[in-house]
N, C-alpha and C. Protein backbone atom coordinates (compact mmCIF):
# COMPACT_ATOMS: atom_id res chain seq x y z
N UNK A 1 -23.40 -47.80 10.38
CA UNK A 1 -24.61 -47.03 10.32
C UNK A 1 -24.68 -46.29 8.98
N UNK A 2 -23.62 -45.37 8.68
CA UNK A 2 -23.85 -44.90 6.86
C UNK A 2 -23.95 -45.95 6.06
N UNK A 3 -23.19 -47.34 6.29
CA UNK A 3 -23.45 -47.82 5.24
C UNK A 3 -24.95 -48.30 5.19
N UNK A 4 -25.85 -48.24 6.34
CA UNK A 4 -27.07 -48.78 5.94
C UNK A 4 -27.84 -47.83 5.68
N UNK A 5 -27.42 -46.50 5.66
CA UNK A 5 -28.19 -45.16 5.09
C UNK A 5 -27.52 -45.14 3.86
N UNK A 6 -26.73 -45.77 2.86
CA UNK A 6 -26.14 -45.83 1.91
C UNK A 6 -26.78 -46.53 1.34
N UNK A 7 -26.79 -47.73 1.82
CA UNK A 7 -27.61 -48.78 0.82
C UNK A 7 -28.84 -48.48 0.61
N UNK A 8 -29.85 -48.26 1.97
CA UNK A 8 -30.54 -47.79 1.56
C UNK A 8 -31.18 -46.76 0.25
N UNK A 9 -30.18 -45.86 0.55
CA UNK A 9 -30.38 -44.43 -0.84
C UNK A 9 -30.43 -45.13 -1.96
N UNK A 10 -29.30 -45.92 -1.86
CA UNK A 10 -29.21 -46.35 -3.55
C UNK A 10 -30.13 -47.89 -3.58
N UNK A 11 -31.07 -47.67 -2.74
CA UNK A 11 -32.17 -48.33 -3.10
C UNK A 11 -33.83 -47.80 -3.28
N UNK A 12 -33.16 -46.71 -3.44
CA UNK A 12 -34.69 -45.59 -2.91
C UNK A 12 -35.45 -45.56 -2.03
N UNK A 13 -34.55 -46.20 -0.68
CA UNK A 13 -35.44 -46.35 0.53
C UNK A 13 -35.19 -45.14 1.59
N UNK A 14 -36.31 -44.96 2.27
CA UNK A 14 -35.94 -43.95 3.28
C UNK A 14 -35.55 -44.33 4.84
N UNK A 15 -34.49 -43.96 5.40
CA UNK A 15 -33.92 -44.32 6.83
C UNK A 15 -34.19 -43.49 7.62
N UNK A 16 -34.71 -43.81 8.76
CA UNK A 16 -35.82 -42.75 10.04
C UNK A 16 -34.29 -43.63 10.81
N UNK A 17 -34.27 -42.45 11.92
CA UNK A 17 -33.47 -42.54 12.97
C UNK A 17 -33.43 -42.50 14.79
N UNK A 18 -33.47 -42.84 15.35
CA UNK A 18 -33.96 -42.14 16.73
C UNK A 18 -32.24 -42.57 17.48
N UNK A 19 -32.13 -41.29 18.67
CA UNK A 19 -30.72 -41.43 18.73
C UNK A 19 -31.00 -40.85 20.46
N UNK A 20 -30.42 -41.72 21.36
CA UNK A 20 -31.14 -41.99 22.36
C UNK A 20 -30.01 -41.27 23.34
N UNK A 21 -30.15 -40.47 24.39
CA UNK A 21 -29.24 -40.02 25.16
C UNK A 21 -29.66 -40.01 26.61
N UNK A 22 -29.25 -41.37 27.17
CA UNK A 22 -29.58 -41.89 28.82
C UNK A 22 -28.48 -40.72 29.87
N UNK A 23 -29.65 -40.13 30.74
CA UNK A 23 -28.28 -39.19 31.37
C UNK A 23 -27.91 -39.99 32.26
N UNK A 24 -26.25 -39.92 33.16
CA UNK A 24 -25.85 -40.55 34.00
C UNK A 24 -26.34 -41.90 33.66
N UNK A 25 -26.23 -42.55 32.47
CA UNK A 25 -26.30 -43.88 31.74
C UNK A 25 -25.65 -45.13 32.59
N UNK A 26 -24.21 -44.40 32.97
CA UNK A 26 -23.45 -45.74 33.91
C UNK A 26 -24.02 -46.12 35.01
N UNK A 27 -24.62 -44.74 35.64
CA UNK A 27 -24.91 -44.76 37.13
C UNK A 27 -26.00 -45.35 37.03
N UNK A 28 -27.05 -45.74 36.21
CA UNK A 28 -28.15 -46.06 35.98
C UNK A 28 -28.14 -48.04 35.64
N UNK A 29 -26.90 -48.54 35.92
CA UNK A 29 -26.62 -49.90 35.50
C UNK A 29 -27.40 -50.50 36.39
N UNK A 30 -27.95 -51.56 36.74
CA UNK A 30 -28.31 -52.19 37.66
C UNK A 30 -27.72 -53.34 37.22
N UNK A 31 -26.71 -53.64 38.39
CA UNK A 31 -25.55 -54.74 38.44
C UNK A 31 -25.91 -56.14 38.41
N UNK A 32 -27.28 -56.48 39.37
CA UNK A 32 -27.45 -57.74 39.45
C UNK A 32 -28.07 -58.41 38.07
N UNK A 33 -28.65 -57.26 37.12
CA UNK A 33 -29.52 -57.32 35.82
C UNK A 33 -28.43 -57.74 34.99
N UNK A 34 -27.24 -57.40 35.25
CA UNK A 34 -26.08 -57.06 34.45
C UNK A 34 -25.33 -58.36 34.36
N UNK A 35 -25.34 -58.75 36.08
CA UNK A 35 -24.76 -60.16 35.93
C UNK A 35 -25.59 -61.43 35.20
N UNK A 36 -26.32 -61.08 35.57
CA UNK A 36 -27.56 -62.25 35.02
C UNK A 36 -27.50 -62.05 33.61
N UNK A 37 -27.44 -61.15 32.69
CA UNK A 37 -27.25 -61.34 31.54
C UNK A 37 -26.01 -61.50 30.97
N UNK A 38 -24.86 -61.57 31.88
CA UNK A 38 -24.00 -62.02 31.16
C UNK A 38 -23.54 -63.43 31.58
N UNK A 39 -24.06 -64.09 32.26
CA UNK A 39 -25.00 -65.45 33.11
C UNK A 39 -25.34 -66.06 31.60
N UNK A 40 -26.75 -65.60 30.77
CA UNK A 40 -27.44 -65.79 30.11
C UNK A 40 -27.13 -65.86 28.41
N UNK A 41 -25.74 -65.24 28.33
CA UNK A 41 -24.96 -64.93 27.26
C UNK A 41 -23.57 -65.74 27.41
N UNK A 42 -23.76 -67.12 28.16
CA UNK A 42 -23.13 -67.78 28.80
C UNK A 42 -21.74 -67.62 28.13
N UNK A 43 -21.26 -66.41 28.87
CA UNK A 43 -20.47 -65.44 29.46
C UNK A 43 -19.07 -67.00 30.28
N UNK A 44 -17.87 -66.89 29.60
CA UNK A 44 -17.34 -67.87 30.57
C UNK A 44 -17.31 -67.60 32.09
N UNK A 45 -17.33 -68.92 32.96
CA UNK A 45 -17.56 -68.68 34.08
C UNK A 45 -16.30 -67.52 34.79
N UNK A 46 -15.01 -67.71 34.42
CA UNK A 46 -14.00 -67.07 34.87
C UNK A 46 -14.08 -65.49 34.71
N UNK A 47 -14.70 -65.12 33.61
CA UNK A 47 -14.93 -63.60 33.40
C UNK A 47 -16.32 -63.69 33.76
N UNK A 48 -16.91 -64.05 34.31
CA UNK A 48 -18.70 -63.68 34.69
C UNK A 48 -18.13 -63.41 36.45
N UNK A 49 -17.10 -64.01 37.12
CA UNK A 49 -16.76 -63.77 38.45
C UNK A 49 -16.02 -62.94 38.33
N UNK A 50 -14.94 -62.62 37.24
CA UNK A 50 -13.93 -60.93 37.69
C UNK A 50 -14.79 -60.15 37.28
N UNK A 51 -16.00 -59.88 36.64
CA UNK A 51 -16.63 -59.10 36.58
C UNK A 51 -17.81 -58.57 38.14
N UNK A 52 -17.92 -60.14 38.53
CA UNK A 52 -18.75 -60.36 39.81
C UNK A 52 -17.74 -59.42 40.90
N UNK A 53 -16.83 -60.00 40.81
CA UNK A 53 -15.46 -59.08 41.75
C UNK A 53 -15.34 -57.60 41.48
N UNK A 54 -15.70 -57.27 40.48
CA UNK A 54 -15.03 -55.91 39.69
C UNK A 54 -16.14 -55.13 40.91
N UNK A 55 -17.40 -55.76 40.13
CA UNK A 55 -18.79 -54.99 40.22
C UNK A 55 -19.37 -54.52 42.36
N UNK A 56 -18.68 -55.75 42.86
CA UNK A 56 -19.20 -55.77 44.51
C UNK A 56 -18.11 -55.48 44.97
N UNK A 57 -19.09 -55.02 46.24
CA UNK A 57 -18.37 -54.26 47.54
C UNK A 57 -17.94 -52.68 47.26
N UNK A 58 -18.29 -52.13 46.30
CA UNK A 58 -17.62 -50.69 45.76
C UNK A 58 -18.20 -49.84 47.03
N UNK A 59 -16.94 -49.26 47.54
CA UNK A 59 -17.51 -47.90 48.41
C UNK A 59 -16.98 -46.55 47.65
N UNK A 60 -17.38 -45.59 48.43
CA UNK A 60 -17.14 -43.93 48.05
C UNK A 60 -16.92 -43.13 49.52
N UNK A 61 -16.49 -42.31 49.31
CA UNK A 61 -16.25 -41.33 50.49
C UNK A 61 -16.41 -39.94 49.80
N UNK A 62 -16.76 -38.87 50.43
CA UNK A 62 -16.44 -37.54 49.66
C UNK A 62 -15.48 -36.82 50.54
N UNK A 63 -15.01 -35.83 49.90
CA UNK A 63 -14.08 -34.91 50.87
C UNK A 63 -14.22 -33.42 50.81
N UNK A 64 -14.67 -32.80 51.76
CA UNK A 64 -14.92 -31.20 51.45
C UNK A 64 -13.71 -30.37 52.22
N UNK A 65 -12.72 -29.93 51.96
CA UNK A 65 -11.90 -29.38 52.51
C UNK A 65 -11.18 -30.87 52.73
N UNK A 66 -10.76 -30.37 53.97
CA UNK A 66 -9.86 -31.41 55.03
C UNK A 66 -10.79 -32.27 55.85
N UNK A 67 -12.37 -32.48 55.55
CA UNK A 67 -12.79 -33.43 56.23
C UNK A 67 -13.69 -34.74 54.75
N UNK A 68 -13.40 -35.69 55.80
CA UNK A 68 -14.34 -37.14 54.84
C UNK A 68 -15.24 -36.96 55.22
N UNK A 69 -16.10 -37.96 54.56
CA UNK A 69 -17.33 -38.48 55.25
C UNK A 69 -16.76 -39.63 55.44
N UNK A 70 -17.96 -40.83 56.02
CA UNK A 70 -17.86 -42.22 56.04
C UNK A 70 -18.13 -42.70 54.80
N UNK A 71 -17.62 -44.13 54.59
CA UNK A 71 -17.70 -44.83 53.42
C UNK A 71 -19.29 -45.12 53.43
N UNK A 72 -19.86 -45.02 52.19
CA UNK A 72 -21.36 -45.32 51.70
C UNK A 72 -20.91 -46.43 50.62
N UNK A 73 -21.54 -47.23 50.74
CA UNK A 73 -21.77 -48.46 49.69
C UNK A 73 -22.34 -47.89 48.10
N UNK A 74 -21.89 -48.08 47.40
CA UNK A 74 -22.28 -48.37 45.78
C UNK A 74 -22.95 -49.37 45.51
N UNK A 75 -24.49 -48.91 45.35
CA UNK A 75 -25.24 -50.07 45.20
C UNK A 75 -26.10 -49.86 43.85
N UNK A 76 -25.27 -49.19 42.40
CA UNK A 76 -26.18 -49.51 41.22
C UNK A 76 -24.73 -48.66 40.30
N UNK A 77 -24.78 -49.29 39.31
CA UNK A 77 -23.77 -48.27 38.56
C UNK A 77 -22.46 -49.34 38.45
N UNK A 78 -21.86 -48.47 37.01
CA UNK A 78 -20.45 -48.99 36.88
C UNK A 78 -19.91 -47.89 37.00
N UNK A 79 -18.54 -48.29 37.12
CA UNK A 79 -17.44 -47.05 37.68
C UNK A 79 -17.15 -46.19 36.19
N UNK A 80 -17.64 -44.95 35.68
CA UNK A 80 -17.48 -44.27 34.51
C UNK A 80 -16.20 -43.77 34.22
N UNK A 81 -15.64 -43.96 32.85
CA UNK A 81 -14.07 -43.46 32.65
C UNK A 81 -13.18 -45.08 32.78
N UNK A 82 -13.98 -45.95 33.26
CA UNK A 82 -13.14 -47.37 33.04
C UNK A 82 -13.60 -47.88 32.29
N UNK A 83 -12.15 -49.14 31.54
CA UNK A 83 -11.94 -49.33 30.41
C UNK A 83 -13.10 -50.23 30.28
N UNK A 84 -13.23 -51.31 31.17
CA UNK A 84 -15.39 -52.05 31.31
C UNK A 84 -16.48 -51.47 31.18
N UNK A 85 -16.31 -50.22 31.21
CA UNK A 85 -17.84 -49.36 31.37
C UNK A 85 -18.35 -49.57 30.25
N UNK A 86 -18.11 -49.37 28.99
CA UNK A 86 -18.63 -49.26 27.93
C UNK A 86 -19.23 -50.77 27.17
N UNK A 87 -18.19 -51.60 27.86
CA UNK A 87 -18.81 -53.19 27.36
C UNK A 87 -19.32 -53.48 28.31
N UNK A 88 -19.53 -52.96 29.34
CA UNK A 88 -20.96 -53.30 30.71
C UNK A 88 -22.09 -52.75 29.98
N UNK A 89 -21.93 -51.69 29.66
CA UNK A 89 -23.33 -50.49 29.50
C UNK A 89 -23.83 -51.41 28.05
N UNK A 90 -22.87 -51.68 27.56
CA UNK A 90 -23.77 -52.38 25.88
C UNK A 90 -24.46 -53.59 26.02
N UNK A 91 -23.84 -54.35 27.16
CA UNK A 91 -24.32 -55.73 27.70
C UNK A 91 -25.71 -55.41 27.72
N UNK A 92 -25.61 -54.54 29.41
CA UNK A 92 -26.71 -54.43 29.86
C UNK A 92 -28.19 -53.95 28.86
N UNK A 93 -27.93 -53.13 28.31
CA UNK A 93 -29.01 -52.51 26.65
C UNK A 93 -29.24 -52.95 25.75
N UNK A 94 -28.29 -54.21 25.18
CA UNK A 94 -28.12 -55.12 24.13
C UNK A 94 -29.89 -55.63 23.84
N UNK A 95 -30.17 -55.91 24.72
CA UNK A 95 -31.61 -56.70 24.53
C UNK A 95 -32.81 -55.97 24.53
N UNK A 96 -32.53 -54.55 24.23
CA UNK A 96 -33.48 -53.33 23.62
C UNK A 96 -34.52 -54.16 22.28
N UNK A 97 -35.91 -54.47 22.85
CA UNK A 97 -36.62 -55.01 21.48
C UNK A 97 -36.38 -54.04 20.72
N UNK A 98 -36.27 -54.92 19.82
CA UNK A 98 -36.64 -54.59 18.08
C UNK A 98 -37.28 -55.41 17.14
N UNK A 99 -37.28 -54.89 16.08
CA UNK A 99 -38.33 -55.33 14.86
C UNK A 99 -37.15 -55.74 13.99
N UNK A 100 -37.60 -56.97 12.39
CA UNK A 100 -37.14 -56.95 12.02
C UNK A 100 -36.63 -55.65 11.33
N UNK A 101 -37.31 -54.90 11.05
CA UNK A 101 -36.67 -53.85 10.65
C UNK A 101 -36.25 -52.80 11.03
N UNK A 102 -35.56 -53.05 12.12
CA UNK A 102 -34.90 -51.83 12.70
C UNK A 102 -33.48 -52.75 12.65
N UNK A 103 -32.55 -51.73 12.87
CA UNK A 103 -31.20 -51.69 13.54
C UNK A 103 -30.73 -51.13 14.68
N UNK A 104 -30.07 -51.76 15.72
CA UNK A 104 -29.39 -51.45 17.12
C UNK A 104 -27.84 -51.07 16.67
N UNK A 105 -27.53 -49.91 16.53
CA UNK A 105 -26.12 -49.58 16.86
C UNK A 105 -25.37 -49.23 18.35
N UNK A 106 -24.67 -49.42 18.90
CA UNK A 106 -24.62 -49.12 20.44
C UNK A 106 -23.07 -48.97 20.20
N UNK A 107 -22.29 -47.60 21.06
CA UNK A 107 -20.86 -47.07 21.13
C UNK A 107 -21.27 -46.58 22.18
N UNK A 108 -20.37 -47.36 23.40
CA UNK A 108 -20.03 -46.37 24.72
C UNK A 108 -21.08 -46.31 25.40
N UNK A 109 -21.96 -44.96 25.48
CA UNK A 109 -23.25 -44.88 25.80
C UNK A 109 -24.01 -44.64 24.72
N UNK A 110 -23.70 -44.25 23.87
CA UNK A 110 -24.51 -43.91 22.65
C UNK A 110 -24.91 -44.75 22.13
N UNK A 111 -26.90 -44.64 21.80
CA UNK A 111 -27.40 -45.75 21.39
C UNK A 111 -28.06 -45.15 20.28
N UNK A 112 -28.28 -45.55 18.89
CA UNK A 112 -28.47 -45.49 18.08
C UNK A 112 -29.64 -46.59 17.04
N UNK A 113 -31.09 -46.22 16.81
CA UNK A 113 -32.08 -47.10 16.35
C UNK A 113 -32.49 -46.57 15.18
N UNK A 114 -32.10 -47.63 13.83
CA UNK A 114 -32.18 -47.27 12.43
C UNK A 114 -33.35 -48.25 11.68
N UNK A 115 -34.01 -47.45 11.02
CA UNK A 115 -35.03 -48.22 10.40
C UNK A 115 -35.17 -47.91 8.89
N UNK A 116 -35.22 -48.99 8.07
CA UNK A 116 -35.42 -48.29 6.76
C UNK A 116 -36.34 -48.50 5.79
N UNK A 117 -37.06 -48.19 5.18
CA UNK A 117 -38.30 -48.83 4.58
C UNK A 117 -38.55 -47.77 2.89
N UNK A 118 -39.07 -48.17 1.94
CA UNK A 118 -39.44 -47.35 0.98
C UNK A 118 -40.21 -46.63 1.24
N UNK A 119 -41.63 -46.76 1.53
CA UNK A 119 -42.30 -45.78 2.43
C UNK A 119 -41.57 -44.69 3.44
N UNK A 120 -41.40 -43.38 3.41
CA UNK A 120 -41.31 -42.36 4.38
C UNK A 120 -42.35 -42.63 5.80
N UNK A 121 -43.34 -43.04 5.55
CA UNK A 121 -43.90 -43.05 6.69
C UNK A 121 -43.90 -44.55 7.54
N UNK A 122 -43.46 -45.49 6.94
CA UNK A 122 -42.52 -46.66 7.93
C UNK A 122 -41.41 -46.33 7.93
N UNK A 123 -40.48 -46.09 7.28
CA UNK A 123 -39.25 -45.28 8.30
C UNK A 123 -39.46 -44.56 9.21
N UNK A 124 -40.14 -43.73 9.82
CA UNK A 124 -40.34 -42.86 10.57
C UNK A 124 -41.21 -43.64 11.84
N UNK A 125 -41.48 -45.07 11.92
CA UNK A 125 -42.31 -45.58 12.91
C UNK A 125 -41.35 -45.83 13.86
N UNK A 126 -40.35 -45.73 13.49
CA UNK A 126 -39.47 -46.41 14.96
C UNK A 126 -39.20 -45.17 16.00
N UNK A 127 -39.18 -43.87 15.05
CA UNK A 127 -39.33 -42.52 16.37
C UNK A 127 -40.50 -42.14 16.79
N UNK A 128 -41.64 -42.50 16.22
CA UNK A 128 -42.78 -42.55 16.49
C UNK A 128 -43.34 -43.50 18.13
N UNK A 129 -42.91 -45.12 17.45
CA UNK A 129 -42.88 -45.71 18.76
C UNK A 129 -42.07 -45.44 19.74
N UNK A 130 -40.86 -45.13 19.86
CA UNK A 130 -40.17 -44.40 20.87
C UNK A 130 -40.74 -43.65 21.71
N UNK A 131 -41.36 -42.68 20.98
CA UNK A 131 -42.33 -41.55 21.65
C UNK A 131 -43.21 -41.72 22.46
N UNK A 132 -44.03 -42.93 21.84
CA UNK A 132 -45.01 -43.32 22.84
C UNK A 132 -44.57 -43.76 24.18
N UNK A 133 -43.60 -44.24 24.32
CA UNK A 133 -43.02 -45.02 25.77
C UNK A 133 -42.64 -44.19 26.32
């Protein structure tokens, strides 16, 4: 990412930024979207099923004191703090349109959309369109 705010400078171009913060991002996965695109990213079959395995059947329980509840099914979300979460969550976002002139940076959950143009006011269209949506 600096280096394309680098090059830019030393091209006299200006770089607009928009820097995107999904809350509860993991919990927000939708699994079957998830498999299918990594289906579609023809994903080998052997890791498209331990992922299929990873992802189904997840339950939860809570515990308040000394009592449970019953098990509730996990039905959207990856498990956050595991070492997959972060290459699930990029999968799943990877296919965020863009323009030729933008850039997709993506770390973890952090998503990052860089645009650079000589004009100040096309650099600045990609937080602009953001806005509108």
């Amino acid at each position: 990412m600096t280096e394309i705010i680098r090059q830019g400078w030393s091209e006299r171009k200006h770089t607009g930024a928009v820097f995107l913060d999904v809350a509860k991002s993991f919990d927000k996965v939708w699994t079957t979207g998830l498999i299918y695109k990594l289906i579609q990213l023809n994903v080998p079959d052997a890791l498209t099923k331990l992922l299929i395995s990873y992802l189904s059947g997840r339950k939860f329980k809570v515990r308040v004191g000394r009592s449970f509840s019953s098990y509730k099914n996990i039905k959207a979300g990856i498990a956050q703090g595991s070492i997959l979460a972060p290459l699930c969550y990029n999968i799943f976002i990877n296919d965020i349109p863009r323009t030729n002139r933008t850039q997709l940076y993506l770390f973890a959950d952090d998503t990052a959309i860089l645009s650079t143009a000589k004009n100040l006011l096309l650099s600045s269209m990609t937080s602009k369109a953001l806005e509108l949506t």
